[in-house]
PDB file of N, CA and C in Angstrom:
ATOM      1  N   UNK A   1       7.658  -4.325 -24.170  1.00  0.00           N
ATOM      2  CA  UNK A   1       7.725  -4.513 -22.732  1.00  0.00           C
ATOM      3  C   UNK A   1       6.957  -3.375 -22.049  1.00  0.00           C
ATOM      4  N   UNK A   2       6.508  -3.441 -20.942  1.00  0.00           N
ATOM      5  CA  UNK A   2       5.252  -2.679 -20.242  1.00  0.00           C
ATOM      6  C   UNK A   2       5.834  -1.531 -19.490  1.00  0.00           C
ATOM      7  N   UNK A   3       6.154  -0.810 -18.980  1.00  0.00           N
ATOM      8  CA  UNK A   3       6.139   0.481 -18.103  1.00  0.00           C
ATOM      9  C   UNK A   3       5.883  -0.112 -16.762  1.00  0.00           C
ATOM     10  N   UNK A   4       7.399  -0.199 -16.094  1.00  0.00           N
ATOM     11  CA  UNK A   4       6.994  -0.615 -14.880  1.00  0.00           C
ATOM     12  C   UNK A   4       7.371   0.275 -13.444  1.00  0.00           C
ATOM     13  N   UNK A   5       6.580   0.556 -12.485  1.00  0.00           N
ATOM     14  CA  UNK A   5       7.312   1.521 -11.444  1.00  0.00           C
ATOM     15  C   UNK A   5       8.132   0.758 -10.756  1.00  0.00           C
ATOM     16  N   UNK A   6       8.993   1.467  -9.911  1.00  0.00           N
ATOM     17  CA  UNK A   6      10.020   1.056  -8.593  1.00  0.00           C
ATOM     18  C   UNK A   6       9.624   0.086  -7.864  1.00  0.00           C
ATOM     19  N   UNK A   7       8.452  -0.285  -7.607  1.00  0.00           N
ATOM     20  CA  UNK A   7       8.123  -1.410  -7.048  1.00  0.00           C
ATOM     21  C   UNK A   7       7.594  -2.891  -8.105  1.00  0.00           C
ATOM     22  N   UNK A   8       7.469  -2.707  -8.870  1.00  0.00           N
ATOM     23  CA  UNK A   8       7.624  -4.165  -9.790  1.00  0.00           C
ATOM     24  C   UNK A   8       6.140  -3.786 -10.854  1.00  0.00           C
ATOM     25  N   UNK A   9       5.197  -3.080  -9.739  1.00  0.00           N
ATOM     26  CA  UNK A   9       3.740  -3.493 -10.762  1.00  0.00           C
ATOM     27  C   UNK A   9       3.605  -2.531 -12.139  1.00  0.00           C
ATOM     28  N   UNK A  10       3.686  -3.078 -12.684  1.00  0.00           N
ATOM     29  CA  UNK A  10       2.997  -2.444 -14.081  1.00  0.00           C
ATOM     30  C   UNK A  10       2.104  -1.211 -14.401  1.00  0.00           C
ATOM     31  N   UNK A  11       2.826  -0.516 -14.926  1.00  0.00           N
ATOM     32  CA  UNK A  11       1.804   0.604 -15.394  1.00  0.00           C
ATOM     33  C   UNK A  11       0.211   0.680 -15.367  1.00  0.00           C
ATOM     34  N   UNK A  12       0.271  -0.198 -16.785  1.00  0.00           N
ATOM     35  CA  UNK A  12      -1.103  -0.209 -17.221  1.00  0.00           C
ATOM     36  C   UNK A  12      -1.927  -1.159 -16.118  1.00  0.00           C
ATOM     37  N   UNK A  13      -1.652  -2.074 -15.455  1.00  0.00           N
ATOM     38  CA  UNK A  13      -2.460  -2.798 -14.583  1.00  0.00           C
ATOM     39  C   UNK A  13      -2.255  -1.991 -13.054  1.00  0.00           C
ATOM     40  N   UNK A  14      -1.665  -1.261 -12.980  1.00  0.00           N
ATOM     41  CA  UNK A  14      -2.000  -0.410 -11.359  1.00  0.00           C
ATOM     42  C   UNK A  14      -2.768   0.629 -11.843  1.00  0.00           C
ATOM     43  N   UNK A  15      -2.649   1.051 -13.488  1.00  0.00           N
ATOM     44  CA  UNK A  15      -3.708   2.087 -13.389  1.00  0.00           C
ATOM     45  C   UNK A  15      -5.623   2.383 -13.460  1.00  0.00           C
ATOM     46  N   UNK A  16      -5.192   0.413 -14.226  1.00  0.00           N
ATOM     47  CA  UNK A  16      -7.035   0.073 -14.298  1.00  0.00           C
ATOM     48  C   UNK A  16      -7.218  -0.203 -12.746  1.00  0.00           C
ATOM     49  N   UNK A  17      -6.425  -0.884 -12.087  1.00  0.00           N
ATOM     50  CA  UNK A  17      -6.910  -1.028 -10.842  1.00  0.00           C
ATOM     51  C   UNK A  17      -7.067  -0.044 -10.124  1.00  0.00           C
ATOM     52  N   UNK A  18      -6.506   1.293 -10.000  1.00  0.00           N
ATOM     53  CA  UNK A  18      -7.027   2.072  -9.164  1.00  0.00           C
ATOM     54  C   UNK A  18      -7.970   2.711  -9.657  1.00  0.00           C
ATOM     55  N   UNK A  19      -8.541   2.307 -10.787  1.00  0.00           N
ATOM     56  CA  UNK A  19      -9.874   2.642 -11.378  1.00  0.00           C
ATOM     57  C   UNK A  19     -11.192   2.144 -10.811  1.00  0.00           C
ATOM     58  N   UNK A  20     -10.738   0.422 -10.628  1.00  0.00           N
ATOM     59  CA  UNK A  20     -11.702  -0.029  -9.709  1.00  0.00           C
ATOM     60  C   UNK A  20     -12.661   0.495  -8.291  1.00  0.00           C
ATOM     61  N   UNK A  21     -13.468   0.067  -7.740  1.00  0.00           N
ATOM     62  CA  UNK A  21     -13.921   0.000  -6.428  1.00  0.00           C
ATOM     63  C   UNK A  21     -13.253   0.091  -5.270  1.00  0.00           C
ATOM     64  N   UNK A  22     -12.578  -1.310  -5.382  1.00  0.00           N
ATOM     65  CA  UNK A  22     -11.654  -1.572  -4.243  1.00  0.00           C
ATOM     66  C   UNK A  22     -10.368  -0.400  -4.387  1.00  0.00           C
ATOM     67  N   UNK A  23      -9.947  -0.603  -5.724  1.00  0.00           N
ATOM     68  CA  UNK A  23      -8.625   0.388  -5.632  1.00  0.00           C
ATOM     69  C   UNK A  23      -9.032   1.797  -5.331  1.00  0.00           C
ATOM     70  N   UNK A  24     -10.254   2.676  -5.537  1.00  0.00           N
ATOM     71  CA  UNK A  24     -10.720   3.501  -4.936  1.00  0.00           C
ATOM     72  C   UNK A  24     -11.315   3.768  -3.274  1.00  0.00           C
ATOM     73  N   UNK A  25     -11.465   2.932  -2.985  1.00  0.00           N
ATOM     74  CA  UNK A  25     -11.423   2.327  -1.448  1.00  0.00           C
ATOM     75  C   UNK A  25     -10.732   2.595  -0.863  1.00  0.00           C
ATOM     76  N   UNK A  26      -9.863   2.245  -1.049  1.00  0.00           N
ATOM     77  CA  UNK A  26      -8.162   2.022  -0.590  1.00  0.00           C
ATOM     78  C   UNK A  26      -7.622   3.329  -0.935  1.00  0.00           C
ATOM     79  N   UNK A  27      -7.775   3.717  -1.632  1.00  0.00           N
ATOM     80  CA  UNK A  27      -6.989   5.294  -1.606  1.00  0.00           C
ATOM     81  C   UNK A  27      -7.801   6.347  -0.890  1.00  0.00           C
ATOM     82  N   UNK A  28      -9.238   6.091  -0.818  1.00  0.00           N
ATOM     83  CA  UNK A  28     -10.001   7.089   0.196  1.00  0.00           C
ATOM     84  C   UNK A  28      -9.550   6.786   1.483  1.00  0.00           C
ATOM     85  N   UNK A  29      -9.626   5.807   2.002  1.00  0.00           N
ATOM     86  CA  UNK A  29      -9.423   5.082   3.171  1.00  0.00           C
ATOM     87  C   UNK A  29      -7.941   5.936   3.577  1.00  0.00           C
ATOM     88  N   UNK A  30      -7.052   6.043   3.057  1.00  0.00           N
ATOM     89  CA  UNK A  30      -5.810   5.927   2.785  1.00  0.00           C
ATOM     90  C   UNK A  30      -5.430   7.345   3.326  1.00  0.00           C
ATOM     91  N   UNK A  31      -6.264   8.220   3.025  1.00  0.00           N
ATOM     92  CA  UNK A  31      -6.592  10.051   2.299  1.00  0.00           C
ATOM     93  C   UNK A  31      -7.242  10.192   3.807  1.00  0.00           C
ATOM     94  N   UNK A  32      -7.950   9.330   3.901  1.00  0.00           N
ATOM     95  CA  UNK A  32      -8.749   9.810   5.200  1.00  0.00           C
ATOM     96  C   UNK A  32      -7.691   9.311   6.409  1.00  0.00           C
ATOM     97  N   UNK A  33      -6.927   8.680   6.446  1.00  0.00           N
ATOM     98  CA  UNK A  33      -6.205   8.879   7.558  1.00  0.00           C
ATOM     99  C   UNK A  33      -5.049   9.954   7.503  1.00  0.00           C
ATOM    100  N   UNK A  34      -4.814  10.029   6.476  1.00  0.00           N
ATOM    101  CA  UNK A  34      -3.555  11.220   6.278  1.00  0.00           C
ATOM    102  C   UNK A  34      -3.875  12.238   6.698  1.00  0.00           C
ATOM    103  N   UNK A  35      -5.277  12.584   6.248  1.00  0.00           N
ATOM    104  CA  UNK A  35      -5.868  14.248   6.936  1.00  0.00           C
ATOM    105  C   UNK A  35      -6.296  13.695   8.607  1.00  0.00           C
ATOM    106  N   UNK A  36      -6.767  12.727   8.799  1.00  0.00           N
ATOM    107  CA  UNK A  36      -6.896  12.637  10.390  1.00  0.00           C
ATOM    108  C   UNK A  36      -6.104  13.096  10.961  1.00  0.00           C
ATOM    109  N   UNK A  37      -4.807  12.395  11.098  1.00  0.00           N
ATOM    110  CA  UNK A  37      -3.449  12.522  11.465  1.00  0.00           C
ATOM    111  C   UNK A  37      -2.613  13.727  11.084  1.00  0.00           C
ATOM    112  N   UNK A  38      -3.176  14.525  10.410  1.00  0.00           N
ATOM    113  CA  UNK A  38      -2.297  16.091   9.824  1.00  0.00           C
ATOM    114  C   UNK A  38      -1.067  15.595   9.084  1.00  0.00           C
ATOM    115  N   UNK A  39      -0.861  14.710   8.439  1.00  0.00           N
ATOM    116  CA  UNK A  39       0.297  14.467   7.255  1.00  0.00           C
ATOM    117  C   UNK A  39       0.210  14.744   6.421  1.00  0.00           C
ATOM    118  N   UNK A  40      -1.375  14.788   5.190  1.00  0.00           N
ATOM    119  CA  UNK A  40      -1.910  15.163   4.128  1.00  0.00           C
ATOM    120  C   UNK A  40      -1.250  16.164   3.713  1.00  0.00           C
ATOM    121  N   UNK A  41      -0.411  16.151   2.292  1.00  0.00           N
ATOM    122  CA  UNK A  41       0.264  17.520   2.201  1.00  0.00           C
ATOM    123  C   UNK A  41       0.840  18.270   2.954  1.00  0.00           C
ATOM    124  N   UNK A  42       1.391  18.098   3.651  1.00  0.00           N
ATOM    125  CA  UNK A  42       2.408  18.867   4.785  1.00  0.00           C
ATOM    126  C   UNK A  42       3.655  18.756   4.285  1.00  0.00           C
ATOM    127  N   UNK A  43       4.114  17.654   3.111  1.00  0.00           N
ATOM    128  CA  UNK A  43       5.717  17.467   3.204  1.00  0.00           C
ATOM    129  C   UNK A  43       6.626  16.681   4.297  1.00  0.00           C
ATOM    130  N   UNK A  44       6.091  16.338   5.507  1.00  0.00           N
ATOM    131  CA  UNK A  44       6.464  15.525   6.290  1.00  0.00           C
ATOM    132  C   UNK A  44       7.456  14.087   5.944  1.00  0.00           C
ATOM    133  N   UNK A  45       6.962  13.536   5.242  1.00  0.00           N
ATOM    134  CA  UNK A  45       7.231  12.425   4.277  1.00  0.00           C
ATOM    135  C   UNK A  45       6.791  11.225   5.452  1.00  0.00           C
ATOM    136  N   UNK A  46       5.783  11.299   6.069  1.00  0.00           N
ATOM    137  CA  UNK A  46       4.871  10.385   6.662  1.00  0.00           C
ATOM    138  C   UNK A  46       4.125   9.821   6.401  1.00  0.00           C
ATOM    139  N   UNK A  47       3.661   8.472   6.453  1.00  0.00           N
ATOM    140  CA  UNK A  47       2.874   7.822   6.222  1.00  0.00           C
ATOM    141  C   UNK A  47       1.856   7.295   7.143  1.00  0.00           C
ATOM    142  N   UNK A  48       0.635   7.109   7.030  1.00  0.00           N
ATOM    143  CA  UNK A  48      -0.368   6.441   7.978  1.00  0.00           C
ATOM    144  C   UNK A  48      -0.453   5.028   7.795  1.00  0.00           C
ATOM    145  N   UNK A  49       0.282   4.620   9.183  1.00  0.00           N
ATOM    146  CA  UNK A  49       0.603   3.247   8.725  1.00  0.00           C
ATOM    147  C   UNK A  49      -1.011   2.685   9.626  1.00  0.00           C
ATOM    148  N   UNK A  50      -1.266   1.670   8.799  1.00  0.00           N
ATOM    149  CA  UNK A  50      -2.835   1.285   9.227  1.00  0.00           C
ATOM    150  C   UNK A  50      -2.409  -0.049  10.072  1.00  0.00           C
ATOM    151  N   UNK A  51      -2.450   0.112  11.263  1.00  0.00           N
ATOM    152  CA  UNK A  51      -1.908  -1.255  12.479  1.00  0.00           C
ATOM    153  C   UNK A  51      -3.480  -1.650  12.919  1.00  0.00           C
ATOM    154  N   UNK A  52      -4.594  -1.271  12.244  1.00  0.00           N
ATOM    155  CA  UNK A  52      -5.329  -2.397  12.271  1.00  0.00           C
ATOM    156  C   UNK A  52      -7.007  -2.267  11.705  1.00  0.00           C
ATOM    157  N   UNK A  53      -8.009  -1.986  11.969  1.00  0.00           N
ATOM    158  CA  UNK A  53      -9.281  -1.744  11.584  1.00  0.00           C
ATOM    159  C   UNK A  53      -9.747  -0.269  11.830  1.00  0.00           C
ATOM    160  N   UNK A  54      -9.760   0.742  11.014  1.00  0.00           N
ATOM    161  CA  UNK A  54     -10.128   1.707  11.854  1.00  0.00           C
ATOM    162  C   UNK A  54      -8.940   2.397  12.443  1.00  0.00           C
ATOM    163  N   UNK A  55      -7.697   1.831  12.430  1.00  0.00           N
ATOM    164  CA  UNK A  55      -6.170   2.548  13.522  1.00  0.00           C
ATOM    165  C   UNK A  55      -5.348   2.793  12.342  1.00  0.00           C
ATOM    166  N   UNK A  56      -4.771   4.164  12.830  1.00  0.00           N
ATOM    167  CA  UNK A  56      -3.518   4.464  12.515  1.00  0.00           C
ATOM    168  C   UNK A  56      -2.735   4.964  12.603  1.00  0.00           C
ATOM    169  N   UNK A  57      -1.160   5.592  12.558  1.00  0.00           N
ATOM    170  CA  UNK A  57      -0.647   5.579  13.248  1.00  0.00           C
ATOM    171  C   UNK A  57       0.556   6.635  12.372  1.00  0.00           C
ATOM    172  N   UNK A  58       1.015   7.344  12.512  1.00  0.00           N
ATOM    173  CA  UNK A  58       2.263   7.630  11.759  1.00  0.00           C
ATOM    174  C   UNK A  58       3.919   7.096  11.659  1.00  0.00           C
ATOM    175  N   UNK A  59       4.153   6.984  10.446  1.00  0.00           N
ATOM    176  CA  UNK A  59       5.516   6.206  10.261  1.00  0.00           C
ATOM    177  C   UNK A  59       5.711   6.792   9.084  1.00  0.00           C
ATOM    178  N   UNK A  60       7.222   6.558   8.901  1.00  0.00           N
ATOM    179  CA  UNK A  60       8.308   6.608   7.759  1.00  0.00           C
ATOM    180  C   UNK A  60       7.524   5.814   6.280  1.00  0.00           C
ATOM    181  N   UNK A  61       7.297   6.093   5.803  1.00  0.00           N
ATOM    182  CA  UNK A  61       7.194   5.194   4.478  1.00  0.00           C
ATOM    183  C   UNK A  61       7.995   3.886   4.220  1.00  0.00           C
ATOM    184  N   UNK A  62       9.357   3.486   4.193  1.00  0.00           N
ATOM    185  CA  UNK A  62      10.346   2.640   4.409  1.00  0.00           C
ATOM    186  C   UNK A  62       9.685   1.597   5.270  1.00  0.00           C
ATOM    187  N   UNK A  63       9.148   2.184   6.623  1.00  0.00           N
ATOM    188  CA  UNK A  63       9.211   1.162   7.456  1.00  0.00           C
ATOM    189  C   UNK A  63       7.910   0.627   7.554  1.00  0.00           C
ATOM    190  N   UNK A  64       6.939   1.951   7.019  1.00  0.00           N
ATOM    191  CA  UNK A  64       4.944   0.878   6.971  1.00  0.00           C
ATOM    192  C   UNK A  64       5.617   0.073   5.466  1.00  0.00           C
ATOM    193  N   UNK A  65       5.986   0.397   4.548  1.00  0.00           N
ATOM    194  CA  UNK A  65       5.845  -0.433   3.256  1.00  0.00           C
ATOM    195  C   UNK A  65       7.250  -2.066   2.979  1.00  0.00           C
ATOM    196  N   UNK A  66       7.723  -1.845   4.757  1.00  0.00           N
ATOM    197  CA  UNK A  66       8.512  -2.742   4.218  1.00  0.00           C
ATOM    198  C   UNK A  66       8.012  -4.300   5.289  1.00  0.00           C
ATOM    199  N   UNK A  67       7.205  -3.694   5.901  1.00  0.00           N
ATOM    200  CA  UNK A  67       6.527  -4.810   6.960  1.00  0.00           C
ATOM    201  C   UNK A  67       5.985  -5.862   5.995  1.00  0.00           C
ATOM    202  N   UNK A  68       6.284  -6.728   6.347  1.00  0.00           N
ATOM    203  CA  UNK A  68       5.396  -8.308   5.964  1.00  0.00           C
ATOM    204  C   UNK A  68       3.880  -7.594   5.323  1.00  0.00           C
ATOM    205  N   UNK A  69       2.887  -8.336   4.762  1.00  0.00           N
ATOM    206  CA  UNK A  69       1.694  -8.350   4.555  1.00  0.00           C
ATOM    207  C   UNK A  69       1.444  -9.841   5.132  1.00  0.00           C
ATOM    208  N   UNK A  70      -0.057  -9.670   5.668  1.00  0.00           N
ATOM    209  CA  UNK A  70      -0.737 -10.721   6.434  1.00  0.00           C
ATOM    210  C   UNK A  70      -1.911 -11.193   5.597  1.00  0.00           C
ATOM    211  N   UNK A  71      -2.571 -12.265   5.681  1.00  0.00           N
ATOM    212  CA  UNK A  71      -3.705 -13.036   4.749  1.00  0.00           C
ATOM    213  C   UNK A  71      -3.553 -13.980   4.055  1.00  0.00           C
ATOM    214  N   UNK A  72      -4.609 -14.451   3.976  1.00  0.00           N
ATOM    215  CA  UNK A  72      -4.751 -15.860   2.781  1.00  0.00           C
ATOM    216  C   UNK A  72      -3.743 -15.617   2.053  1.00  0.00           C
ATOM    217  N   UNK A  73      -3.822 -14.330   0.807  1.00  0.00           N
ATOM    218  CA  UNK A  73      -2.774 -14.275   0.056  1.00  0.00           C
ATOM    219  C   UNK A  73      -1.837 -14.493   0.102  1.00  0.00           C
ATOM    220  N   UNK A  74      -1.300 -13.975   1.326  1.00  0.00           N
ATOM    221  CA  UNK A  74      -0.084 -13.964   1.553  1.00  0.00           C
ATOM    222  C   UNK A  74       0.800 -15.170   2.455  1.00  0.00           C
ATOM    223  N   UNK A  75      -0.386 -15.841   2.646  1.00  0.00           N
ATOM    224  CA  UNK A  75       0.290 -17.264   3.420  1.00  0.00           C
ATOM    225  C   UNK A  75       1.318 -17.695   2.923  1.00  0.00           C
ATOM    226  N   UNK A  76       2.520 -17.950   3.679  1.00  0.00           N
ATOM    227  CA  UNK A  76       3.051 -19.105   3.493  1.00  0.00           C
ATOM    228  C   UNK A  76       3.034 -20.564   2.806  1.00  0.00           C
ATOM    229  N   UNK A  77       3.499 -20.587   1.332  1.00  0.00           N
ATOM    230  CA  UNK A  77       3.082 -21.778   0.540  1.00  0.00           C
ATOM    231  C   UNK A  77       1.990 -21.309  -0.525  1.00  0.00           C
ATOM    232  N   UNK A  78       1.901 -20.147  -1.136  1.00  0.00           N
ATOM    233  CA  UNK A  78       1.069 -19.476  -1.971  1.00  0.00           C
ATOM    234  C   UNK A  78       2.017 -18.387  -2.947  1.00  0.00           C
ATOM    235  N   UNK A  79       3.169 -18.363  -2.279  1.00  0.00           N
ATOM    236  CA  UNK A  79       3.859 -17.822  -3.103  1.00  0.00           C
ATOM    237  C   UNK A  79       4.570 -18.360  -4.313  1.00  0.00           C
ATOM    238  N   UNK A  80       5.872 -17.923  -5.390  1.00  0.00           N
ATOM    239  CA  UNK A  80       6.340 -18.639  -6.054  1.00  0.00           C
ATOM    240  C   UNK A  80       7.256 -19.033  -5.600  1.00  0.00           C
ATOM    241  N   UNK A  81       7.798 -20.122  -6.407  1.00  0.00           N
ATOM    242  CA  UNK A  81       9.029 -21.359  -5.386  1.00  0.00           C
ATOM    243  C   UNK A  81      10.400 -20.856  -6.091  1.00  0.00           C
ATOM    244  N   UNK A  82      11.292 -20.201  -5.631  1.00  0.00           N
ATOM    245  CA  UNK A  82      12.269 -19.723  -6.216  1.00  0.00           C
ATOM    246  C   UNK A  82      13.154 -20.839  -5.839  1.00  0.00           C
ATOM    247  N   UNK A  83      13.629 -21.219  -6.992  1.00  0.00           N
ATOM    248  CA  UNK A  83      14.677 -22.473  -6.872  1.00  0.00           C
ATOM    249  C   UNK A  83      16.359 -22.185  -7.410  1.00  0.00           C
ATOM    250  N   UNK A  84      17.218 -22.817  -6.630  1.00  0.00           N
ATOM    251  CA  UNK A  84      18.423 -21.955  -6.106  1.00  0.00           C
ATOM    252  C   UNK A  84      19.367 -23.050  -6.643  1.00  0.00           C
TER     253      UNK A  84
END
């Protein structure tokens, strides 16, 4: 069985992915708002919550990571059908 973190994804597949492009993207992107905003290493336990292109904003971790996600992906009727 695989090595999995607190949030569900897998070891070995979050770690090739942040190997990638995109997953490097996303963590610069990520880095660069933290130091915008003065959170970067401070200990704060803040997060730059990204409310839109270019914006961001500071928040709790809890509350940017527990918001909905928006997109194709994430449409409505693309998920799995949990049957009860």
């Amino acid at each position: 069985m695989a090595a999995k973190y607190a949030n569900g994804n897998n070891k070995s597949q979050q770690k090739a992915y942040n190997k990638t492009a995109k997953g490097k993207k996303l963590r610069v992107d990520a880095n660069r708002a933290n130091r915008q905003l003065g959170t970067y290493g401070n200990g704060d336990g803040k997060d730059a919550s990204h409310t839109g292109p270019g914006k961001a904003k500071l928040e709790s971790p809890s509350k940017n990571r527990a918001r909905p996600r928006k997109g194709k992906k994430y449409a409505p009727g693309n998920g799995l059908k949990i049957r009860g």
